[in-house]
N, C-alpha and C. Protein backbone atom coordinates (compact mmCIF):
# COMPACT_ATOMS: atom_id res chain seq x y z
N UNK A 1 124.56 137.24 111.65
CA UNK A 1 124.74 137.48 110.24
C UNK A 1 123.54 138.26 109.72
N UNK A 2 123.71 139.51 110.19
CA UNK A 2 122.58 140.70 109.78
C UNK A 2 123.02 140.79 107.91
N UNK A 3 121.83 141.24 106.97
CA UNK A 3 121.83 142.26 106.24
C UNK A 3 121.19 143.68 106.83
N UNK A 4 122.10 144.75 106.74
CA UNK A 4 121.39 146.10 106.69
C UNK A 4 120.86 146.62 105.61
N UNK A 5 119.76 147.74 106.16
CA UNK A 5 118.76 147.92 104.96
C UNK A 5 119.86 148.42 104.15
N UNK A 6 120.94 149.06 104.00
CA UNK A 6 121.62 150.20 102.82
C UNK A 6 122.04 148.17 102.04
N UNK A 7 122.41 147.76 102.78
CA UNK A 7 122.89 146.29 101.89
C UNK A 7 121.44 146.02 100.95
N UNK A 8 120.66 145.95 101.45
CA UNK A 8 119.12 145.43 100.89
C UNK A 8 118.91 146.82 99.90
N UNK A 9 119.03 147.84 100.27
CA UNK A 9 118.72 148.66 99.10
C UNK A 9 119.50 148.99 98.05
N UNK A 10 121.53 148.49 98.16
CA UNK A 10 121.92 148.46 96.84
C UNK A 10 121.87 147.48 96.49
N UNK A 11 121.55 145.86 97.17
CA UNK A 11 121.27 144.82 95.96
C UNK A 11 120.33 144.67 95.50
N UNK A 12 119.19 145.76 95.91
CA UNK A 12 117.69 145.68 95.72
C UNK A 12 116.79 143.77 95.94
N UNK A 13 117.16 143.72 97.08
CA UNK A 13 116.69 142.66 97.69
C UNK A 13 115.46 142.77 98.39
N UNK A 14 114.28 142.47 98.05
CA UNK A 14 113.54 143.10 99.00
C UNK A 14 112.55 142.06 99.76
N UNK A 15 111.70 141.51 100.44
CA UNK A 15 110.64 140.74 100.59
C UNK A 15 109.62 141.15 99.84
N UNK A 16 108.89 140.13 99.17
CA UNK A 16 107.71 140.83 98.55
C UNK A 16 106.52 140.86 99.20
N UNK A 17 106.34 140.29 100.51
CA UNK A 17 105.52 140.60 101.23
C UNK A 17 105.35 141.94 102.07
N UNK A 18 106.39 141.80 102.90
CA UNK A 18 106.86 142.74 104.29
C UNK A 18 107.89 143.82 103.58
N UNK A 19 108.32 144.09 102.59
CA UNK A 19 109.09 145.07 101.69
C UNK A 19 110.62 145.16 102.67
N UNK A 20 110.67 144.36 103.71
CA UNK A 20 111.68 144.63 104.41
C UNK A 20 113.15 144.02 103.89
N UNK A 21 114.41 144.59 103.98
CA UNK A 21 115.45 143.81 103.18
C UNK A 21 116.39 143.46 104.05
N UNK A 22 116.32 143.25 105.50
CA UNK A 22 116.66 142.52 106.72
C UNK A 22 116.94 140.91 106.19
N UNK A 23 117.70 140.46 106.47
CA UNK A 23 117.82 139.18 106.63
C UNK A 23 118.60 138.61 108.06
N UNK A 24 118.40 137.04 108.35
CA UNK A 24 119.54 136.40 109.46
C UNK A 24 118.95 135.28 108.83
N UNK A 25 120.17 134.18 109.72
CA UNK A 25 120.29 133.10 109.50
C UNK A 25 119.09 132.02 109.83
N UNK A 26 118.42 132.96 110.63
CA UNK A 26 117.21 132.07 111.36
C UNK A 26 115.76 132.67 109.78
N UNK A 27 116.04 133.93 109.69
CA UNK A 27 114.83 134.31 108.86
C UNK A 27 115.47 134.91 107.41
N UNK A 28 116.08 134.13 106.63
CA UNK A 28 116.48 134.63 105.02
C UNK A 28 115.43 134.58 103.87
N UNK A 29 116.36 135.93 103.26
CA UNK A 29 115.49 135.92 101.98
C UNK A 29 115.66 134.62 101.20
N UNK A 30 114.86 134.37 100.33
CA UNK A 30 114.85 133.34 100.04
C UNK A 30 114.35 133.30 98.37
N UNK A 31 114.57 132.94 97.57
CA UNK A 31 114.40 132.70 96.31
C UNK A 31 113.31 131.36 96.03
N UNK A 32 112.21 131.46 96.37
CA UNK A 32 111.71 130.24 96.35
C UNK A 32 110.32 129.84 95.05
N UNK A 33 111.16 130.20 94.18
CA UNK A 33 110.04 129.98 92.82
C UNK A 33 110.60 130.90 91.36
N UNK A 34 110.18 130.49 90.48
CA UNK A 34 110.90 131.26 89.45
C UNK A 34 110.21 132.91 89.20
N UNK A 35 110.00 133.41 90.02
CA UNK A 35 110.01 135.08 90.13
C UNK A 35 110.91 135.83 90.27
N UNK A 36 111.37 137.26 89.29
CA UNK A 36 112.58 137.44 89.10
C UNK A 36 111.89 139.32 89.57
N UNK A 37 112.76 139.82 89.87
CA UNK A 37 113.21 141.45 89.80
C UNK A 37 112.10 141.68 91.65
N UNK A 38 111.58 142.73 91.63
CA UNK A 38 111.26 142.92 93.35
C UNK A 38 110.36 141.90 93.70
N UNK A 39 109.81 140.66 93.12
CA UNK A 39 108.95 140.03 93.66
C UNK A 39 109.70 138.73 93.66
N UNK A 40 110.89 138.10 93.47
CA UNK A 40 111.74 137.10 93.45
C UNK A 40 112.00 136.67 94.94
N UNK A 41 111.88 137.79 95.89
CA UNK A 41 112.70 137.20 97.10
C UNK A 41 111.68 137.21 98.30
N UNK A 42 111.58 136.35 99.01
CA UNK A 42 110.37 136.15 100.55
C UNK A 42 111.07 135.86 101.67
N UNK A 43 111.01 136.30 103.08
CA UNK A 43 111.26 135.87 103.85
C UNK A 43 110.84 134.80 104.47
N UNK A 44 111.77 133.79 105.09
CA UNK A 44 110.86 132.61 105.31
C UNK A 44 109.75 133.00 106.22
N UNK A 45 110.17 133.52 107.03
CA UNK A 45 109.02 133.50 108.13
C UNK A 45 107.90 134.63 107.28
N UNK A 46 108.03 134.92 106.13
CA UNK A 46 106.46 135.80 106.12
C UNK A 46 106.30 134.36 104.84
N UNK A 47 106.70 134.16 104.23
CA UNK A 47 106.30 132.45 103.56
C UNK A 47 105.57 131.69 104.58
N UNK A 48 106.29 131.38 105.41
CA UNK A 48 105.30 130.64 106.46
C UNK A 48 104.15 130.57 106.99
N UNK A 49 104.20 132.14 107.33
CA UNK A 49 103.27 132.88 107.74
C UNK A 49 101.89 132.82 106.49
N UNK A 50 102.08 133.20 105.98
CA UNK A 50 101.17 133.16 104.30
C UNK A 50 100.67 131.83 104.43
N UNK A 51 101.21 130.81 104.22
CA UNK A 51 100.81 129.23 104.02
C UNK A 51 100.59 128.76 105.15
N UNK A 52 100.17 129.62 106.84
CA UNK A 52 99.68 128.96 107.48
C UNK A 52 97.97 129.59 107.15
N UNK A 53 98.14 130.69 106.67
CA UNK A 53 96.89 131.36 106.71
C UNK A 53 95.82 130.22 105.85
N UNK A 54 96.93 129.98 104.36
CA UNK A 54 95.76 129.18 103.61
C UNK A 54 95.97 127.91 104.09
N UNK A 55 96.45 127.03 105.02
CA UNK A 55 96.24 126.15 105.13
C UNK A 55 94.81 125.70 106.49
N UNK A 56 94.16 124.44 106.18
CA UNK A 56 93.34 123.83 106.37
C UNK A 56 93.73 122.79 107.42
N UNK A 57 92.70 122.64 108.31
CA UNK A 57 93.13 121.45 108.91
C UNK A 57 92.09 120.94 109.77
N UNK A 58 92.25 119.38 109.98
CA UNK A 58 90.98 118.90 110.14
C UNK A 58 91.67 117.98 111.19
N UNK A 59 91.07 117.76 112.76
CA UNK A 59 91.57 117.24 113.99
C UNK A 59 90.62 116.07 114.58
N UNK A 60 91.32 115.12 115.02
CA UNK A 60 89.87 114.00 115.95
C UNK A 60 91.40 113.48 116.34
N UNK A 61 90.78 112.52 117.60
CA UNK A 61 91.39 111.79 118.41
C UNK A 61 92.57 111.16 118.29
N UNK A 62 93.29 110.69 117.02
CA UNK A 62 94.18 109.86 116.62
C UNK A 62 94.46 110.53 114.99
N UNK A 63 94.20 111.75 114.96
CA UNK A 63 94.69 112.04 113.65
C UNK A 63 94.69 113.72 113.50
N UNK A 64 95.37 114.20 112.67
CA UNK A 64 95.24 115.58 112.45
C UNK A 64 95.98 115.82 110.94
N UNK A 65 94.81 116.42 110.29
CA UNK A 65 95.35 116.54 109.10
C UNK A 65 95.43 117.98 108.48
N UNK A 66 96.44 118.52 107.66
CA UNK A 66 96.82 119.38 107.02
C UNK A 66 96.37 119.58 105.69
N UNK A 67 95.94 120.49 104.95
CA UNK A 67 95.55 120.75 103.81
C UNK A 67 95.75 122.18 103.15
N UNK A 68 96.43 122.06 101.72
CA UNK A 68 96.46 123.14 101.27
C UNK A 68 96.16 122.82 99.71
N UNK A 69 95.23 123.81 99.81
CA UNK A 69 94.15 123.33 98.14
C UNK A 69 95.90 123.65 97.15
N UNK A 70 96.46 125.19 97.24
CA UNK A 70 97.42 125.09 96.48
C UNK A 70 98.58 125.46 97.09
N UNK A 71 99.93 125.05 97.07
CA UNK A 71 100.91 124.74 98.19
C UNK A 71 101.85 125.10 96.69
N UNK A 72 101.96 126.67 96.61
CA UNK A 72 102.30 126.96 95.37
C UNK A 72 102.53 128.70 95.42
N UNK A 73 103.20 129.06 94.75
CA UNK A 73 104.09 130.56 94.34
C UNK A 73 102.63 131.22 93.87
N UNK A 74 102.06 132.09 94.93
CA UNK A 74 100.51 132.80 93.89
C UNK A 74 101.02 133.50 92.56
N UNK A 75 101.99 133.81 92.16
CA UNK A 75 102.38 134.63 90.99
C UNK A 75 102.64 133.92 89.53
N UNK A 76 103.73 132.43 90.29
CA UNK A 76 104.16 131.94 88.79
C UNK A 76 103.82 130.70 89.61
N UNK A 77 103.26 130.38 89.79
CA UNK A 77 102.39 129.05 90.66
C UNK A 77 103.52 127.72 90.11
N UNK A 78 104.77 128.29 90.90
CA UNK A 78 105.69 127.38 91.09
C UNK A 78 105.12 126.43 92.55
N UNK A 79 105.16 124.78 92.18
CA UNK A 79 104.61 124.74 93.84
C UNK A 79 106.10 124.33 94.67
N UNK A 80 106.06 124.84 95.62
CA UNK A 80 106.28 124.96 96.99
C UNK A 80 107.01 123.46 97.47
N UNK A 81 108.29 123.08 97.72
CA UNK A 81 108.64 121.82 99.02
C UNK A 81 108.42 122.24 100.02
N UNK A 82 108.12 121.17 100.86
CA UNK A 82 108.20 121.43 102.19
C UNK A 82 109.34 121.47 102.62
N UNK A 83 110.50 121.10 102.18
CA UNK A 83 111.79 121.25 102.96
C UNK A 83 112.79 122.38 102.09
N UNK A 84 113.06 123.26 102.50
CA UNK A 84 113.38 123.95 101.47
C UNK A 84 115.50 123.74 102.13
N UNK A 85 116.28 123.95 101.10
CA UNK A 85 117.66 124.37 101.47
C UNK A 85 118.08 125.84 101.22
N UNK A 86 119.18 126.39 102.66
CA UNK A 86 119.75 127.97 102.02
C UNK A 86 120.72 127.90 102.48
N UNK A 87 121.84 127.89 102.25
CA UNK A 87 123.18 128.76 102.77
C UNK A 87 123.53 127.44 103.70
N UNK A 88 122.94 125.89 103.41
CA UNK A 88 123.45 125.11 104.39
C UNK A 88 122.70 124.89 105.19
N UNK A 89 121.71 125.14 105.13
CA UNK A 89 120.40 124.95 106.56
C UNK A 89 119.11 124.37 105.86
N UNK A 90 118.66 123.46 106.62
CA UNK A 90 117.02 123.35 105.87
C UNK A 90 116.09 124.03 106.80
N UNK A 91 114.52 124.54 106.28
CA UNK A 91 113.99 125.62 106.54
C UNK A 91 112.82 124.84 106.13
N UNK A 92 111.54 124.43 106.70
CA UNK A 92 110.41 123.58 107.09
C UNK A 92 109.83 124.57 106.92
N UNK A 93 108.72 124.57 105.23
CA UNK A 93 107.79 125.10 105.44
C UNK A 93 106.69 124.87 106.12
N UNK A 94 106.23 123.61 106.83
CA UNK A 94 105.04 123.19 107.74
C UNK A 94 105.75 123.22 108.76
N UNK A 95 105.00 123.54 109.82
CA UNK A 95 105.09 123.50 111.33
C UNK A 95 103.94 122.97 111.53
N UNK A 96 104.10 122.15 112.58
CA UNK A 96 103.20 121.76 113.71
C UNK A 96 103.46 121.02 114.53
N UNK A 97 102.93 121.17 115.64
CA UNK A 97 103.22 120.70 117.13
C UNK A 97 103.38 119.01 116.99
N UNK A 98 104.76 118.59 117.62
CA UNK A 98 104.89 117.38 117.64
C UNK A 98 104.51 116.79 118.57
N UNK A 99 103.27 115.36 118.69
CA UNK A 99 102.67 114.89 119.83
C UNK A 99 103.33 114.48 120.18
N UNK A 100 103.40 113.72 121.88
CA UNK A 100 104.09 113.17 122.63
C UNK A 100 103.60 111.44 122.06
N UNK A 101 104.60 110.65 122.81
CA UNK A 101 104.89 109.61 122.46
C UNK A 101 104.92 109.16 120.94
N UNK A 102 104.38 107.83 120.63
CA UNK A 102 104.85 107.61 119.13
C UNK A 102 103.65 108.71 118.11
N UNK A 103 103.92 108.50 116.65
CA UNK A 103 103.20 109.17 115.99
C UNK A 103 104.09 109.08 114.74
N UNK A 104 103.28 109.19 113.46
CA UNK A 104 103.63 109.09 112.20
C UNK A 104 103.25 110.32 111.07
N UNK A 105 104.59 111.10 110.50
CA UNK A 105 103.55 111.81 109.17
C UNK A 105 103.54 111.27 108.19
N UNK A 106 102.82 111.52 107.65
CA UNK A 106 102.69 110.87 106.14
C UNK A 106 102.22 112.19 105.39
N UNK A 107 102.83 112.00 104.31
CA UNK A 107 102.69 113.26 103.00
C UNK A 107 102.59 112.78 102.11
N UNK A 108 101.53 113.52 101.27
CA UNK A 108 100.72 112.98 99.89
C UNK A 108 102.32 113.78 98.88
N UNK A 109 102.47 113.20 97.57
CA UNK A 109 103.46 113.57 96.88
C UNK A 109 102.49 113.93 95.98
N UNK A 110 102.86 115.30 95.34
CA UNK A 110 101.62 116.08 94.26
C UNK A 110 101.88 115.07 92.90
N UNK A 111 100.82 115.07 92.30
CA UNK A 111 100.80 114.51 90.99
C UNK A 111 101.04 115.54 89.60
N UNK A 112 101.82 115.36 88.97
CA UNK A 112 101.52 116.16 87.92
C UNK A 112 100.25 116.95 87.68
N UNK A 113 100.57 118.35 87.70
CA UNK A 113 99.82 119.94 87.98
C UNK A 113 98.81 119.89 89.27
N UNK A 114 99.48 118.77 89.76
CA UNK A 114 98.58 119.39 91.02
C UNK A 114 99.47 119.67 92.14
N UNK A 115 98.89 121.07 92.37
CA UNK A 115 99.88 121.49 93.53
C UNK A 115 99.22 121.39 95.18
N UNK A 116 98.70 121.15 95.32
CA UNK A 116 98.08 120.90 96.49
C UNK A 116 99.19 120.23 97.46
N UNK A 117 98.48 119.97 98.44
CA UNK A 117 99.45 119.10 99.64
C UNK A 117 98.63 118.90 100.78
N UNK A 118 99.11 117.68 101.54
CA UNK A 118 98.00 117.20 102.37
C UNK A 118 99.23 116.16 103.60
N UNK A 119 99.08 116.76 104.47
CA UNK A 119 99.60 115.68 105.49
C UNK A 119 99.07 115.33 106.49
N UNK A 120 99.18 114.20 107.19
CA UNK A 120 98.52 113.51 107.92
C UNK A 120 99.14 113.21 109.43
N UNK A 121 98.96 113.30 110.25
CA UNK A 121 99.51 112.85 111.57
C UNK A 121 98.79 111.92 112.62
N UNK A 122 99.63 110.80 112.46
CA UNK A 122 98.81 109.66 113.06
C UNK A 122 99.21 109.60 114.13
N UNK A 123 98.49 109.10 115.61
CA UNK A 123 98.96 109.46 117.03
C UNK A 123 97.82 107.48 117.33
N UNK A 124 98.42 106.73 117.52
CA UNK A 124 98.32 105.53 118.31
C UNK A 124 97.81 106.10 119.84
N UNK A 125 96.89 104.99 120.34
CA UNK A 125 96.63 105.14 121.41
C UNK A 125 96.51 103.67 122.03
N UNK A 126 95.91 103.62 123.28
CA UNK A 126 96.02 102.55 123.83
C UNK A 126 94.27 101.81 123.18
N UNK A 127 93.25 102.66 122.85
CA UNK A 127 92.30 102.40 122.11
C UNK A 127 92.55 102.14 120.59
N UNK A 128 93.56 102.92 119.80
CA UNK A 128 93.00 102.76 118.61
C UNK A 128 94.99 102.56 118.19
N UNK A 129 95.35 101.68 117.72
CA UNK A 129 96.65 101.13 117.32
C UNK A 129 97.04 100.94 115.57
N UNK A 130 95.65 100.70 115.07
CA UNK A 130 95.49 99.96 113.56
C UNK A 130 94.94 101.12 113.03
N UNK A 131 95.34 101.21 111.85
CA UNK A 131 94.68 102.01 110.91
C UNK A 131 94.71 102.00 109.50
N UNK A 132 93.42 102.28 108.77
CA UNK A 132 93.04 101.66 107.84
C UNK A 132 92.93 102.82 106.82
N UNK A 133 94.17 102.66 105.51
CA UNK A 133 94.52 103.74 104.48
C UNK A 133 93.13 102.94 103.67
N UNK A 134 92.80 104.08 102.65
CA UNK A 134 92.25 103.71 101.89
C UNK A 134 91.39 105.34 101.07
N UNK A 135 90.45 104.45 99.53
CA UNK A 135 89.19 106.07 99.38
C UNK A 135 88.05 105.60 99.71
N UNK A 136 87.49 104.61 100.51
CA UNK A 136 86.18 103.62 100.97
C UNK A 136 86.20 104.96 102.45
N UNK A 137 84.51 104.71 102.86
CA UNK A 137 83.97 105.63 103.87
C UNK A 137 84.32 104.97 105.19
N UNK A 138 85.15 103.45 105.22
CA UNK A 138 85.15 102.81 106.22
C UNK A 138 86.91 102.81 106.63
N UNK A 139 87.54 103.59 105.78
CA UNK A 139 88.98 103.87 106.31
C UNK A 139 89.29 105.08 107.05
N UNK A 140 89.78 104.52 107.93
CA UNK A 140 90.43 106.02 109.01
C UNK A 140 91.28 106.94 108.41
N UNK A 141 91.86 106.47 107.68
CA UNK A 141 92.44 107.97 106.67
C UNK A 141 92.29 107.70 104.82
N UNK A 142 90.88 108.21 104.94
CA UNK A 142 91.12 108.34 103.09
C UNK A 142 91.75 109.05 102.40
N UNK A 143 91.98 108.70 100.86
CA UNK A 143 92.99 109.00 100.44
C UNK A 143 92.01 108.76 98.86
N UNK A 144 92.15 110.42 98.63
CA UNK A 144 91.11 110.47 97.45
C UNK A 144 91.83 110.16 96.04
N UNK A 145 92.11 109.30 95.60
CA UNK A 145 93.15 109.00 94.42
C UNK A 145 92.43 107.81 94.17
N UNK A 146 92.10 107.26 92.57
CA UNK A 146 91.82 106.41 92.06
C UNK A 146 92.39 105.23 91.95
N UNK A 147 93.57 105.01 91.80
CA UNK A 147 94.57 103.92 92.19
C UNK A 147 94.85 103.85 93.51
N UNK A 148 94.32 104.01 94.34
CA UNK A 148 93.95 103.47 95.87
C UNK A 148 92.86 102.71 95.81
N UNK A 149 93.11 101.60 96.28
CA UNK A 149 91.77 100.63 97.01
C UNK A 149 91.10 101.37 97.95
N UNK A 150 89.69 100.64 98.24
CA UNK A 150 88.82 101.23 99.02
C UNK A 150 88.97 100.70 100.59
N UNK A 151 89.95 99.98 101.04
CA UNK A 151 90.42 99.33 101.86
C UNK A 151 92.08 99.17 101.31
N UNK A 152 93.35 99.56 101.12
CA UNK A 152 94.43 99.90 100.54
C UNK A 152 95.48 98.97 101.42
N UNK A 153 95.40 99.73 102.53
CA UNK A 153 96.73 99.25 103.27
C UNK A 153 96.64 99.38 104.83
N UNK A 154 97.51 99.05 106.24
CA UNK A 154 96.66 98.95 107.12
C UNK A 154 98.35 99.97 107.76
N UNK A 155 98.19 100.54 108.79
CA UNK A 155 99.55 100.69 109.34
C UNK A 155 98.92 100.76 110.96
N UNK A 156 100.42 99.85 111.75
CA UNK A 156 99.82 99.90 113.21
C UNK A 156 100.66 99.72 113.58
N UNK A 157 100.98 100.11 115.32
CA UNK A 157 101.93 100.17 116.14
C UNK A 157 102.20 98.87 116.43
N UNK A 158 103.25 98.15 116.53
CA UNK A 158 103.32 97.07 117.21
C UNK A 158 104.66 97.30 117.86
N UNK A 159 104.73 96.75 119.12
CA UNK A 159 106.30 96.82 120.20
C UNK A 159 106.96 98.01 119.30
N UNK A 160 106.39 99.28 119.43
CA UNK A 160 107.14 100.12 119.57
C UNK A 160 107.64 100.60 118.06
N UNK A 161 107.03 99.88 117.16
CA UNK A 161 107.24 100.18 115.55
C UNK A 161 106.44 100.09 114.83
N UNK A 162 106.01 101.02 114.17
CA UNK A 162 105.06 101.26 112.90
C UNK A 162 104.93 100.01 111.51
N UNK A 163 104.04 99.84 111.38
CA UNK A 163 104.02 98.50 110.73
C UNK A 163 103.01 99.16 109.12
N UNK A 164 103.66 98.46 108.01
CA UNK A 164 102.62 98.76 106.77
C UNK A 164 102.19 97.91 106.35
N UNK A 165 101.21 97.28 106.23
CA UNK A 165 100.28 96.03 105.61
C UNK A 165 99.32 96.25 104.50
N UNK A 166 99.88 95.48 103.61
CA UNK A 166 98.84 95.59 101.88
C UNK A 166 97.72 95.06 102.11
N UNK A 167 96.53 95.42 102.25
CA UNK A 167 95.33 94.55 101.94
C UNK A 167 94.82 93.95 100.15
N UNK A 168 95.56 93.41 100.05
CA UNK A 168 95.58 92.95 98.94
C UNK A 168 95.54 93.60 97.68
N UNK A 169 95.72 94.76 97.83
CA UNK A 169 95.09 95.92 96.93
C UNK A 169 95.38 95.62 96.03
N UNK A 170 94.70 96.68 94.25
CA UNK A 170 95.03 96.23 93.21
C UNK A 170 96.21 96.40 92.88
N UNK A 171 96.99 97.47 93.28
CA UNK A 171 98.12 97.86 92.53
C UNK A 171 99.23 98.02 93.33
N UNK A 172 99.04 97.12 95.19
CA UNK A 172 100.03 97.20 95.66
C UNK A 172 100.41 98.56 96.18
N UNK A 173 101.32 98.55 97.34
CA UNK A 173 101.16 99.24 98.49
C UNK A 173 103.04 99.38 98.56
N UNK A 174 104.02 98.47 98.56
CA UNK A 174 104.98 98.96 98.24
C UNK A 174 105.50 98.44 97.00
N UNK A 175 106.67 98.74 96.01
CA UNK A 175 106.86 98.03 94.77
C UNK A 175 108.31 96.86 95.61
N UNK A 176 107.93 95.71 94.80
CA UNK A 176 109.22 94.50 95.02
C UNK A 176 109.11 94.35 96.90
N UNK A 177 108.25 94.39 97.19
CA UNK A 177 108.09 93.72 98.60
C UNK A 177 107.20 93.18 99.36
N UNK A 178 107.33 91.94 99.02
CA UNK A 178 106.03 91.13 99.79
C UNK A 178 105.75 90.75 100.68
N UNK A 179 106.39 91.46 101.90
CA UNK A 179 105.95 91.10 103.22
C UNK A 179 106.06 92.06 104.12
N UNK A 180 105.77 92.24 105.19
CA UNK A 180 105.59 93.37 106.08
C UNK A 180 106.94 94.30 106.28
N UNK A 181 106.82 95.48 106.51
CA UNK A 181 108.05 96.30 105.70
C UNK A 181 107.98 97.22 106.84
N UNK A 182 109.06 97.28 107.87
CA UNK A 182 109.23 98.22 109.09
C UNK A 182 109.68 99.91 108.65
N UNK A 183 108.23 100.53 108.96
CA UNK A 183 108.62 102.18 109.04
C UNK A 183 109.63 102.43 110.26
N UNK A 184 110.43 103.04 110.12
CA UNK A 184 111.31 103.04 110.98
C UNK A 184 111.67 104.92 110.96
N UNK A 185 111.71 105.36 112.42
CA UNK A 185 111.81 106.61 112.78
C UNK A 185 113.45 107.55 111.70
N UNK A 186 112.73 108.21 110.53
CA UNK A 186 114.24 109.03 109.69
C UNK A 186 114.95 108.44 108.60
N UNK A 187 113.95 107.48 108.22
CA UNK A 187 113.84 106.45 106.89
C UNK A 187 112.43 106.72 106.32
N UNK A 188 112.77 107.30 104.85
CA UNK A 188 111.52 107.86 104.23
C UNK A 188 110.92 106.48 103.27
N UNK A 189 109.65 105.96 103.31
CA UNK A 189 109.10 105.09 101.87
C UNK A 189 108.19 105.94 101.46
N UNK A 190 108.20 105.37 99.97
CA UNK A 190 106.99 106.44 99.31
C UNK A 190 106.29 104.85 99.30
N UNK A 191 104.88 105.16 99.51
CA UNK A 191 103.85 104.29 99.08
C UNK A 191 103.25 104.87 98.12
């Protein structure tokens, strides 16, 4: 399912990156922010491409994290999902290499005007199983937000399933559930 350029040049479709007006099913233009007339349309893969450049990332033994100060349209600083829909297909603006055996992402949800984005990839080992959310210097993955405890919540592998544990925090870790709450592989919780 080609567009040819004469198609791209009478609907005046263009990429605003790569000026190219090619499309397929694997790489479509894409409408992804409220920008209208030749700067409205991106190809995914030069979108991608763009937001791997500004993204950040920070690696150790049992974790790898993603960062993008703004995860957002540079023009009309619409921000950006990571899962985008077109024509029936979803289209993953993050990539990255999926580790072998178990492992967990976790994604920060932006707060009002903040467009940023930050994900996390947790990888269990036979050394390190437990891990400790929190914004304290003594948690394995901080989490710079004020309504986080400094010690928050704990998550760890056990027989083969991801486990979430409240450390008593102030404001609670899931809402209406008081006891240990199975992450389970293609079942989303927001904490």
């Amino acid at each position: 399912m080609k567009q040819s350029e004469e198609e791209g040049e009478a609907s005046g479709r263009w990429c605003r990156f790569c000026w190219a007006s090619e499309a397929s099913e694997v790489n479509p233009l894409l409408g992804t922010c409220k920008c209208a007339g030749t700067v409205a349309q991106i190809h995914f893969d030069c979108l991608c491409a763009w937001l791997n450049i500004r993204r950040q990332s920070k690696q150790s033994a049992n974790f790898t994290t993603y960062f993008w100060r703004a995860f957002e349209c540079e023009i009309c600083k619409t921000p950006y999902p990571l899962l985008m829909k077109a024509n029936g297909r979803n289209y993953n603006l993050v990539k990255y290499d999926k580790p072998e055996g178990n492992y967990m992402v976790l994604e920060s949800l932006s707060q009002e005007k903040n467009n940023s984005r930050i994900i996390h990839i947790i990888r269990p080992s036979a050394q390190k199983n437990v891990f400790k959310l929190g914004r304290g210097h003594e948690s394995d993955l901080r989490i710079n937000d004020i309504s986080v405890s400094r010690c928050h919540a704990r998550i760890k592998l056990e027989n083969g399933k991801f486990w979430l544990e409240d450390n008593n925090s102030k404001f609670g870790t899931l809402v209406l559930v008081k006891q240990r709450t199975p992450l389970l592989p293609g079942f989303n919780k927001a904490v």
